[in-house]
Protein backbone atom coordinates (compact mmCIF):
# COMPACT_ATOMS: atom_id res chain seq x y z
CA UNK A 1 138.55 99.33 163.22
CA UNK A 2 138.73 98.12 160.03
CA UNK A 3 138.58 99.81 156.69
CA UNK A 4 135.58 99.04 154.76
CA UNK A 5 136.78 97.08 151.13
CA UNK A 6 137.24 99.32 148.38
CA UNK A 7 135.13 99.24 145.16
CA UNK A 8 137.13 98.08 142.38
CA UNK A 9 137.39 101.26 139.83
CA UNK A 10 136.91 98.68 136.99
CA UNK A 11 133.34 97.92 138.65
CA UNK A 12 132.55 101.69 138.84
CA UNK A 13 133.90 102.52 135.21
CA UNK A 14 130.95 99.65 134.43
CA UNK A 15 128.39 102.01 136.67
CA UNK A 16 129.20 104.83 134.66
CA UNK A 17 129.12 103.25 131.57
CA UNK A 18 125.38 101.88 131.89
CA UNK A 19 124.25 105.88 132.22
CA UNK A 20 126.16 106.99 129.47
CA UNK A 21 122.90 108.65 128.36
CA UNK A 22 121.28 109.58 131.57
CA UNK A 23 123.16 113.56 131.65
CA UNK A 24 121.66 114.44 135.08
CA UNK A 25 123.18 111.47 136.73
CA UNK A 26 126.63 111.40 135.30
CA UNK A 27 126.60 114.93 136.47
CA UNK A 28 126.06 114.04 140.39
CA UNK A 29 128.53 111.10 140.42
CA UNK A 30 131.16 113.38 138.55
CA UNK A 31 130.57 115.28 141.45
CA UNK A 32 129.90 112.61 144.06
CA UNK A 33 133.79 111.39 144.38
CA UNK A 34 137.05 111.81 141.95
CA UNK A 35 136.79 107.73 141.88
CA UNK A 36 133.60 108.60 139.66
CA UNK A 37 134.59 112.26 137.76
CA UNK A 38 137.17 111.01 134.77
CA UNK A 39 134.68 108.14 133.29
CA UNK A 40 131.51 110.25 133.94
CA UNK A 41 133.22 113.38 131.92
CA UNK A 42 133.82 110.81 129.30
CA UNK A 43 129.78 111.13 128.66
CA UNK A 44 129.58 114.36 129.71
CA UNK A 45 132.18 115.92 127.47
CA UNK A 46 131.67 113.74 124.52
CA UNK A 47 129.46 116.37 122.70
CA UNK A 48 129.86 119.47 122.73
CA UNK A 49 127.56 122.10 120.89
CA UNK A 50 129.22 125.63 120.33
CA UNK A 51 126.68 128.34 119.42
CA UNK A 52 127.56 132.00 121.21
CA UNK A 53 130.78 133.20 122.52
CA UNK A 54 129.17 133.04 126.41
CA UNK A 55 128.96 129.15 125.75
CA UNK A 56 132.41 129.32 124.06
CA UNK A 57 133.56 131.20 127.50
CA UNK A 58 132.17 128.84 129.71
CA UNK A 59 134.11 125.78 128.22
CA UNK A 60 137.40 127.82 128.17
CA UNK A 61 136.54 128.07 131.95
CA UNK A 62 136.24 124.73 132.61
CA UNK A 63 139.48 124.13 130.48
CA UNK A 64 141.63 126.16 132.74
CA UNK A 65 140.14 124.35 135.63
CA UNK A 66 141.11 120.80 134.68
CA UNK A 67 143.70 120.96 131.78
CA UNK A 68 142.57 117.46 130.47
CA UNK A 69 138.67 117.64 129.83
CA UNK A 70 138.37 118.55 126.36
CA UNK A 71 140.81 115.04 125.58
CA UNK A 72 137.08 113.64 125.81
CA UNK A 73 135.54 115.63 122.90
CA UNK A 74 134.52 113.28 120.49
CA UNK A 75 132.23 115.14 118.32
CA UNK A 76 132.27 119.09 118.38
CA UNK A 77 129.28 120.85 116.61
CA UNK A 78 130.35 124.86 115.96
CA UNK A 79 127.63 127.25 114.58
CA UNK A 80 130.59 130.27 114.03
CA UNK A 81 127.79 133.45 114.03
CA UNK A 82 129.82 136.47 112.57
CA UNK A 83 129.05 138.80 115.21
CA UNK A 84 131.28 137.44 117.71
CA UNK A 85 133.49 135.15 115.86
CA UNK A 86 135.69 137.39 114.79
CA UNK A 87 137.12 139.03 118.02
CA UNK A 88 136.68 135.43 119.78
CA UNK A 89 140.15 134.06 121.85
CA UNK A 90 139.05 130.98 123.85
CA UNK A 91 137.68 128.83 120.26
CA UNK A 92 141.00 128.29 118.85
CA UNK A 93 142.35 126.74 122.29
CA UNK A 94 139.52 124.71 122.54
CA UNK A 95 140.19 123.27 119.21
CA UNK A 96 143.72 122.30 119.80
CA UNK A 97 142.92 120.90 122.47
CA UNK A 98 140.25 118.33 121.61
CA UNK A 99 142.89 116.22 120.83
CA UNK A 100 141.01 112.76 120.27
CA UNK A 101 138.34 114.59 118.18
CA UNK A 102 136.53 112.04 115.58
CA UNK A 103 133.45 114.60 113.77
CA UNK A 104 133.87 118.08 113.87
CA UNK A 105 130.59 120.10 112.25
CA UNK A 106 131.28 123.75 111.13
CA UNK A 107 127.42 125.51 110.26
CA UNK A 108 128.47 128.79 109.24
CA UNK A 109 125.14 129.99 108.27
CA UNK A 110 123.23 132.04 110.80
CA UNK A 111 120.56 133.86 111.55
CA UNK A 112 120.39 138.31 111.02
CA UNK A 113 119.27 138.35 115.01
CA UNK A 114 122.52 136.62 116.68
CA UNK A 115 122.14 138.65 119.91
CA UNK A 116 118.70 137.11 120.64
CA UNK A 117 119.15 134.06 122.61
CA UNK A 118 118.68 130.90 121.35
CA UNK A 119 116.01 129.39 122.75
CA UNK A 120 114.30 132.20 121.99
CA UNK A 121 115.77 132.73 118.16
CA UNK A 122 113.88 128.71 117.57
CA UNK A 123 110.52 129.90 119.19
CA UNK A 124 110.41 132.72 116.79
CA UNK A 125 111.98 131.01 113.33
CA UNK A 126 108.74 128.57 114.32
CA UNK A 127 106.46 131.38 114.26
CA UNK A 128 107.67 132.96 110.58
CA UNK A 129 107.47 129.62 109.49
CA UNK A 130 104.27 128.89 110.33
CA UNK A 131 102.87 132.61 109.29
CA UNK A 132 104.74 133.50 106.80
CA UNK A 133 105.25 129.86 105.15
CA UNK A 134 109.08 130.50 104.42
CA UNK A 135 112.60 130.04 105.85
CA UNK A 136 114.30 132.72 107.58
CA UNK A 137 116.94 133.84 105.32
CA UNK A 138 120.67 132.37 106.60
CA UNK A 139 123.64 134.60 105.90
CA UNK A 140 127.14 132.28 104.75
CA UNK A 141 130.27 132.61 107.15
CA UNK A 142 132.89 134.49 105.05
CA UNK A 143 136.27 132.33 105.92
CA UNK A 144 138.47 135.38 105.32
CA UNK A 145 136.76 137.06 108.28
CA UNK A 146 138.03 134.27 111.02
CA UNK A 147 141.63 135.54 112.75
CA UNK A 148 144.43 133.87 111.72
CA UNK A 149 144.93 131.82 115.04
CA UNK A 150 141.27 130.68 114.72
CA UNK A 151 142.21 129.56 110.97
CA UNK A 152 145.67 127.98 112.33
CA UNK A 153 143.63 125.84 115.19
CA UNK A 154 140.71 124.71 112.12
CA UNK A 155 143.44 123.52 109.78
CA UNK A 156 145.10 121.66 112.40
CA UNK A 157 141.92 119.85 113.51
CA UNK A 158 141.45 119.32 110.08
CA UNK A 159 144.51 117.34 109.82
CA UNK A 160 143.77 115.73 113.13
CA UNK A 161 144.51 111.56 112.78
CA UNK A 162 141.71 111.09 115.08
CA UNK A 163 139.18 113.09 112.92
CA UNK A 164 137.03 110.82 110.87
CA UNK A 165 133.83 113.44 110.18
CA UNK A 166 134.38 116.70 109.13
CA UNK A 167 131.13 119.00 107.77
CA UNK A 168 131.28 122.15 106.70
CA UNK A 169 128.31 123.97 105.23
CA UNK A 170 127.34 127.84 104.35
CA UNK A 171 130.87 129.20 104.55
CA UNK A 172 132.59 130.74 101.46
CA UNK A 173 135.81 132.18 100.91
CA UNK A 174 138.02 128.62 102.12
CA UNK A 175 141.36 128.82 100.77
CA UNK A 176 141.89 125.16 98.66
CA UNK A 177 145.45 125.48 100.65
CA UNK A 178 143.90 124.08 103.79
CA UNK A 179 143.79 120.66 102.70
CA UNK A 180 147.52 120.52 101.12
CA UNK A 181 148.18 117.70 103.86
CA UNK A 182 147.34 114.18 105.11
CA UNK A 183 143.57 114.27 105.87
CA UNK A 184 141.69 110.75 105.87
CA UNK A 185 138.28 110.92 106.74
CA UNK A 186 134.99 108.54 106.79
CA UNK A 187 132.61 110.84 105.54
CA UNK A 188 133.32 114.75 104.25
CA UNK A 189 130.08 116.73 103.90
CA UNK A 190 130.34 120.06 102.01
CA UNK A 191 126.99 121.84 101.76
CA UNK A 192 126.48 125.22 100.19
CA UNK A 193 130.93 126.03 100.10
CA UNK A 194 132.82 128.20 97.79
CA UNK A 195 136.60 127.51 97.59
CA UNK A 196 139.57 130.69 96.29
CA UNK A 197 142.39 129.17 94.44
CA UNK A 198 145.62 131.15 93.15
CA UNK A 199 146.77 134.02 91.57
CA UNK A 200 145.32 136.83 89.78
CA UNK A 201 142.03 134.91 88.85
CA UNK A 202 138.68 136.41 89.73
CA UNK A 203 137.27 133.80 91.79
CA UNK A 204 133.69 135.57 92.85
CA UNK A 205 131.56 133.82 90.24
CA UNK A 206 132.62 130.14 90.65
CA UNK A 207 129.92 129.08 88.31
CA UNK A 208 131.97 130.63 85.18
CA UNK A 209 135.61 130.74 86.59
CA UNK A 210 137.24 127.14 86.68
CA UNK A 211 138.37 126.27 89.79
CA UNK A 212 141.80 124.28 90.39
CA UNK A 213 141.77 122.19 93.73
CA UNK A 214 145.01 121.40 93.49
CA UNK A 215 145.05 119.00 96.43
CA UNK A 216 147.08 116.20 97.16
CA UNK A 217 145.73 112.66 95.59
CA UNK A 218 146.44 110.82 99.02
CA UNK A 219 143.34 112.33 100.80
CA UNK A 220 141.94 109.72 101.79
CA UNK A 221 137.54 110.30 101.56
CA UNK A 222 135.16 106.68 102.14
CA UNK A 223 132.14 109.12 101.89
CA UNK A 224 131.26 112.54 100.79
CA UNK A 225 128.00 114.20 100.70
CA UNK A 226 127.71 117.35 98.20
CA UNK A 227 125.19 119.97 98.37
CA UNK A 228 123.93 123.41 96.90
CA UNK A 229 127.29 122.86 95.41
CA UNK A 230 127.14 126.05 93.14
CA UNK A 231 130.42 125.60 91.58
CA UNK A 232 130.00 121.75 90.92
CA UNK A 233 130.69 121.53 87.75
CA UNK A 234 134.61 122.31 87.97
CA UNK A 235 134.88 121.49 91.72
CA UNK A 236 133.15 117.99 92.23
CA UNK A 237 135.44 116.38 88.93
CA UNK A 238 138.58 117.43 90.82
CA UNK A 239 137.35 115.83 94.35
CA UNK A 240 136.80 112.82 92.87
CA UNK A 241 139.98 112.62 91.42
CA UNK A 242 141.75 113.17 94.61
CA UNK A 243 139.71 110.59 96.83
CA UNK A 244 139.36 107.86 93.73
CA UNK A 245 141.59 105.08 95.72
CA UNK A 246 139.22 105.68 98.55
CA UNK A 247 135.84 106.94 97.80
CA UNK A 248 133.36 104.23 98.27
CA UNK A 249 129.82 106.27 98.19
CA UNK A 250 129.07 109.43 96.85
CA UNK A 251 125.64 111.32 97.68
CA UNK A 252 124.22 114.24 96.71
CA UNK A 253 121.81 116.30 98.54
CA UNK A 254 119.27 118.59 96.64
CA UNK A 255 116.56 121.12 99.00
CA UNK A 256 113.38 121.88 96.84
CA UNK A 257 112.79 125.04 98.25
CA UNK A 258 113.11 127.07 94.61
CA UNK A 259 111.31 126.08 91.62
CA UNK A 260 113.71 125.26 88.77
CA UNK A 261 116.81 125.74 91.23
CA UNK A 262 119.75 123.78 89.12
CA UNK A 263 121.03 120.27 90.70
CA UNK A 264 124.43 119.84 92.47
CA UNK A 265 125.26 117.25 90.04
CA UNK A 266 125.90 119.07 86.98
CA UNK A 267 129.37 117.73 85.73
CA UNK A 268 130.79 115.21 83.66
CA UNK A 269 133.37 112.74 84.61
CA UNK A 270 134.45 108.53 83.94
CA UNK A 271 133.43 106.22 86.93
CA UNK A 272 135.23 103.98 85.48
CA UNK A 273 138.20 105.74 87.60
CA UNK A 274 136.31 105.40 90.95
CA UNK A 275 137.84 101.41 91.27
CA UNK A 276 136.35 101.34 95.34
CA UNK A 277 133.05 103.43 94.34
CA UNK A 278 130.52 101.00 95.76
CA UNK A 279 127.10 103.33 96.39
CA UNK A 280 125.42 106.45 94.84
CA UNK A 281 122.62 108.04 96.43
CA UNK A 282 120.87 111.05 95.62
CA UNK A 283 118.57 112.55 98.60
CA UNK A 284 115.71 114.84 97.62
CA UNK A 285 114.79 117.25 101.07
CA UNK A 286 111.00 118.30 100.32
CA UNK A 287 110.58 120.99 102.99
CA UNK A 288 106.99 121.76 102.36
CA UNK A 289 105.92 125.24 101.88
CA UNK A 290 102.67 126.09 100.74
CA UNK A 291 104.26 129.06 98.39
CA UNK A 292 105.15 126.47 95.83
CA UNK A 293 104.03 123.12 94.55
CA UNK A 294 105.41 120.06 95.70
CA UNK A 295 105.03 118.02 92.75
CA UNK A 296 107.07 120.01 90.33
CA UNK A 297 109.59 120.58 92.50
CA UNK A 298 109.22 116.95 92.53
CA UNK A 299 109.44 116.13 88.98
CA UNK A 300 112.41 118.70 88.48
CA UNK A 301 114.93 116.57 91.05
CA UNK A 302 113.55 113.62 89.20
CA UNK A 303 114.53 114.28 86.08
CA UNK A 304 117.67 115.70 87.80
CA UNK A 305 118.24 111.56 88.42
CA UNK A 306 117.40 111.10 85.05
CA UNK A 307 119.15 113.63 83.55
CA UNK A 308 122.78 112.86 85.37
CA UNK A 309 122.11 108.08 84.89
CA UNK A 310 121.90 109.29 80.79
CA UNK A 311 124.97 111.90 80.91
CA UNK A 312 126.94 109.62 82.92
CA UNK A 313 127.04 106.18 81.13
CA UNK A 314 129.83 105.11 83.09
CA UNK A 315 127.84 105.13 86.87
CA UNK A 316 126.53 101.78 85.38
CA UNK A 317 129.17 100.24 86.80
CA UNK A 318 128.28 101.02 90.41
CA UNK A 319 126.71 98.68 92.55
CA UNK A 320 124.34 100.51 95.09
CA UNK A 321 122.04 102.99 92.90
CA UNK A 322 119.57 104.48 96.03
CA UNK A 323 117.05 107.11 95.78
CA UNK A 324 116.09 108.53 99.04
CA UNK A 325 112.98 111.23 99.19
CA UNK A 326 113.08 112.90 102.80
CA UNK A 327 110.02 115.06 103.80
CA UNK A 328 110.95 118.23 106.59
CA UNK A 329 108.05 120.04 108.30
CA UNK A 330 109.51 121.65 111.15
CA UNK A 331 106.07 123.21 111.92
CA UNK A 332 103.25 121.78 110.94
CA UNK A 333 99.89 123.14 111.31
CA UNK A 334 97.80 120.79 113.11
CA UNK A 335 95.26 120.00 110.11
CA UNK A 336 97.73 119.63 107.90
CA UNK A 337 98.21 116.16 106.24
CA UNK A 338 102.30 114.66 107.54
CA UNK A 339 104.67 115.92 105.15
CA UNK A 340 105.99 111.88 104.00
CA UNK A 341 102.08 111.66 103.01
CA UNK A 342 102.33 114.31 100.67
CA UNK A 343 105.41 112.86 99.31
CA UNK A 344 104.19 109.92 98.48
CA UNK A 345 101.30 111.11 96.51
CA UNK A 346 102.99 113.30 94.69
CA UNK A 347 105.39 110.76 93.57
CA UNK A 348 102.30 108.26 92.90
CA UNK A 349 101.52 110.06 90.11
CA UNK A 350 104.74 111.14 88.95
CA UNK A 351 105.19 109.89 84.83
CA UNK A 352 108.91 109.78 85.22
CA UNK A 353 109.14 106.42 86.71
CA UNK A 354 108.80 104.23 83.60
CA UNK A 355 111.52 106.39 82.19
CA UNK A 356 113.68 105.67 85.17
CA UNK A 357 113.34 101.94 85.25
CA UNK A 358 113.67 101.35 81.38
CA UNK A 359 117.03 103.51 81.46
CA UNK A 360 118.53 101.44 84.86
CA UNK A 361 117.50 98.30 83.35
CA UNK A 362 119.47 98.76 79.61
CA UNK A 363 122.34 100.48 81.60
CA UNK A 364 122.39 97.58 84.18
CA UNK A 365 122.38 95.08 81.33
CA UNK A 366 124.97 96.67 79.75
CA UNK A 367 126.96 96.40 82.41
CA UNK A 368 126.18 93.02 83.34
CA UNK A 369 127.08 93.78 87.34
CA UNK A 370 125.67 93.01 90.56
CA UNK A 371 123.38 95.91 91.35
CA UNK A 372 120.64 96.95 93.96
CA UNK A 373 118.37 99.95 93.38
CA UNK A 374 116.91 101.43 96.73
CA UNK A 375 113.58 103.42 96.56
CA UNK A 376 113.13 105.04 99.55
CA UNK A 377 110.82 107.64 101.65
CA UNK A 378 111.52 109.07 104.62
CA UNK A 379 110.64 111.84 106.87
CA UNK A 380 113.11 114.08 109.03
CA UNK A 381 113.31 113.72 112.95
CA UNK A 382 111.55 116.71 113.41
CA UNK A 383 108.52 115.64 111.49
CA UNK A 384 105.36 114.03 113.87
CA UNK A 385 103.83 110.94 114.19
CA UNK A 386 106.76 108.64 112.68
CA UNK A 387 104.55 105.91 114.06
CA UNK A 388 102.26 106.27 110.91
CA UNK A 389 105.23 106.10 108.48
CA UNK A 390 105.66 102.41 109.63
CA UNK A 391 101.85 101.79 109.26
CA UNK A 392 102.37 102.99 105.62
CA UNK A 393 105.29 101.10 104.89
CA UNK A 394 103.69 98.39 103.00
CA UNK A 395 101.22 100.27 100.87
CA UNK A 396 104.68 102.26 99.90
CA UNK A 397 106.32 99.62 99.07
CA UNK A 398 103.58 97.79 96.73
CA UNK A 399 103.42 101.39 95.20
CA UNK A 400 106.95 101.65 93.94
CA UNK A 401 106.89 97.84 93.04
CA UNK A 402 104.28 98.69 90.84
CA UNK A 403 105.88 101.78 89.12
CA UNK A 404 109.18 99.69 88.32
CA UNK A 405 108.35 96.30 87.04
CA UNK A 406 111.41 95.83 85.47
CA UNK A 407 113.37 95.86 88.17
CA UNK A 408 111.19 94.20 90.23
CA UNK A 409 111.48 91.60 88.13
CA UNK A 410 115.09 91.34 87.74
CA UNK A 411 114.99 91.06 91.89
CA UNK A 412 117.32 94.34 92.04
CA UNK A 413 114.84 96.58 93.79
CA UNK A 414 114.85 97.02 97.49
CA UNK A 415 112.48 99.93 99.04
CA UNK A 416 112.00 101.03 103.07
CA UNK A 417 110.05 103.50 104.81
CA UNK A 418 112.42 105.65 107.18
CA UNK A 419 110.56 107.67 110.28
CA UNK A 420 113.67 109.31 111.66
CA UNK A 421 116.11 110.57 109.12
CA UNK A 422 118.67 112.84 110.90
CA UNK A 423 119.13 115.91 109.14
């Protein structure tokens, strides 16, 4: 009798690939045939969110099962909760592991009730939200708290040559040491971050103390994203210094959730030592609260802008100057008005925009460069109705044509509507 002809597996690597989304059926053909289980864990394993130590446990499981599944981790998203980080065994395997690892996301902030579960934990952070009109309070991951083979396996991802992502945010205490080796990434995110330097120095109040980096000036950084940055002014001068061969956009990220809360871009330094600095962008989160009012939070991060284009002369010289205003309203009463619609008129009557054109315009002239400026307005992917964004995309647009004739004049203004901003 004879055999019936075999598939080719470069035909059924094509299968898998078309349901490289569809999770429920790369699951049954993983388990269908072994012909079908190494591509379909490619899609499987290729994102991996770490959030308790039973979901740490039941990777380390499936490690010790088949040796090489984590060599298909491409992105690795760890929210480190103190209350069972510190005794934890099975993470830093897992990390040395993930061998071809490209982003790895470190959220060290969480939430006083880690033992409830998580589905659970969201339902109820909705609820205070939407009673109590303010965000649960988030407690920073203290770095000196982590074991030393948990600290051994994050430096060494760190340095990974496969890593191109890395964001860390609400976790203080990180020895500068860690990055005294090759690292070249895409993008570096730092978001609420204290760094400890050397010696005798009393490092606890990073506002007052300077702060010495001292890391090596091959890091290689196209992009990095700063916020809540509270010791900016002495750290942010001495990353740019390190990544100026290979820093091509720098972004800030300001959260009005505090009146009269200080910008992350308080410091001074020469742009003119930035040669590959291409973009600047500065995005302003509104998460609307009803305890304060949203247009002079508004105004403050505006003249933030303003404030940082007149003590830094120098950022005339970059190409890409982009404003992006990103409204977050995780949970939205049904009467209210979408959060990008009180965004924009707030900012419609905002008297700061004259001052920001007439300022771009002499520093652009000055500088005699190509140059785009990018107005923008967005609204986060967990906002509703992104359909009626788009509707008002053109009545935006008109609006901020109107508030900066000078550069829409000069043809440098460009200005979008986002629905979907991932945050």
């Amino acid at each position: 009798m004879a055999s019936s002809p075999r598939v080719p597996q470069e035909l059924l690597d094509k299968i898998i690939d078309n349901l490289h989304s569809d999770y429920e059926s790369l699951k049954q053909c993983s388990l269908a045939s072994s012909l079908l289980k190494g591509r379909s864990y490619k899609f499987i394993y290729s994102t991996i969110h770490l959030y308790n130590a039973v979901r740490i446990q039941r990777l380390r499981n499936l490690v010790d099962v088949n040796s090489n599944l984590l060599e298909n981790v491409r992105e690795l998203k760890l929210e480190p909760g103190w209350a069972w980080i510190k005794e934890d065994t099975d993470l830093p395997v897992i990390l040395r592991r993930a061998t071809s690892l490209r982003s790895l996301i470190i959220l060290g902030a969480h939430y006083l009730w880690t033992n409830i579960h998580r589905d659970t934990r969201d339902a109820l952070i909705q609820v205070f939200r939407s009673l109590f009109m303010s965000s649960i309070e988030l407690l920073p991951l203290n770095w000196g708290t982590l074991s030393p083979e948990l600290i051994d396996a994050f430096i060494g991802a760190f340095g990974n040559p496969s890593l191109q992502f890395l964001e860390i945010s609400n976790v203080t205490g990180i020895p500068v040491t860690i990055f005294h080796r090759n690292i070249k990434l895409a993008h570096f995110l730092l978001t609420n971050v204290t760094f400890v330097g050397y010696g005798d120095v009393d490092f606890e109040n990073p506002d007052v103390v300077p702060l010495e980096l001292r890391l090596p000036y091959g890091l290689e950084i196209r992009h990095l994203c700063l916020g809540r940055m509270h010791n900016a002014p002495s750290l942010v001068p001495q990353l740019l210094n390190v990544t100026r061969r290979s820093l091509r956009a720098l972004q800030f990220r300001q959260w009005l959730l505090h009146a009269g809360r200080r910008p992350s871009s308080r410091f001074t330094y020469d742009f003119n030592m930035l040669p590959a600095l291409q973009s600047l962008e500065f995005h302003i989160v509104a998460v609307m609260d009803v305890r304060f009012n949203l247009k002079p939070l508004l105004r403050i991060a505006f003249q933030n802008i303003i404030d940082f284009v007149l003590a830094k002369p120098t950022a005339a010289r970059i190409k890409r100057f982009r404003i992006c205003f990103i409204a977050s309203h995780p949970a939205p009463r049904p009467s209210e008005p979408a959060a990008w619609y009180s965004v924009s008129y707030a900012l419609e009557t905002m008297d700061l925009w004259e001052e920001l054109d007439r300022i771009i315009d002499v520093r652009k002239e000055a500088a005699s460069a190509v140059f785009r400026l990018e107005i923008d307005l967005a609204s986060s992917n967990e906002e509703r109705q992104p359909e009626e964004l788009l509707a008002h995309r053109e009545a935006w647009k008109e609006k901020i044509v109107r508030q900066l004739p000078l550069a829409s004049r000069r043809g440098v203004l460009m200005t979008e509507a986002i629905p979907d901003v991932e945050m």
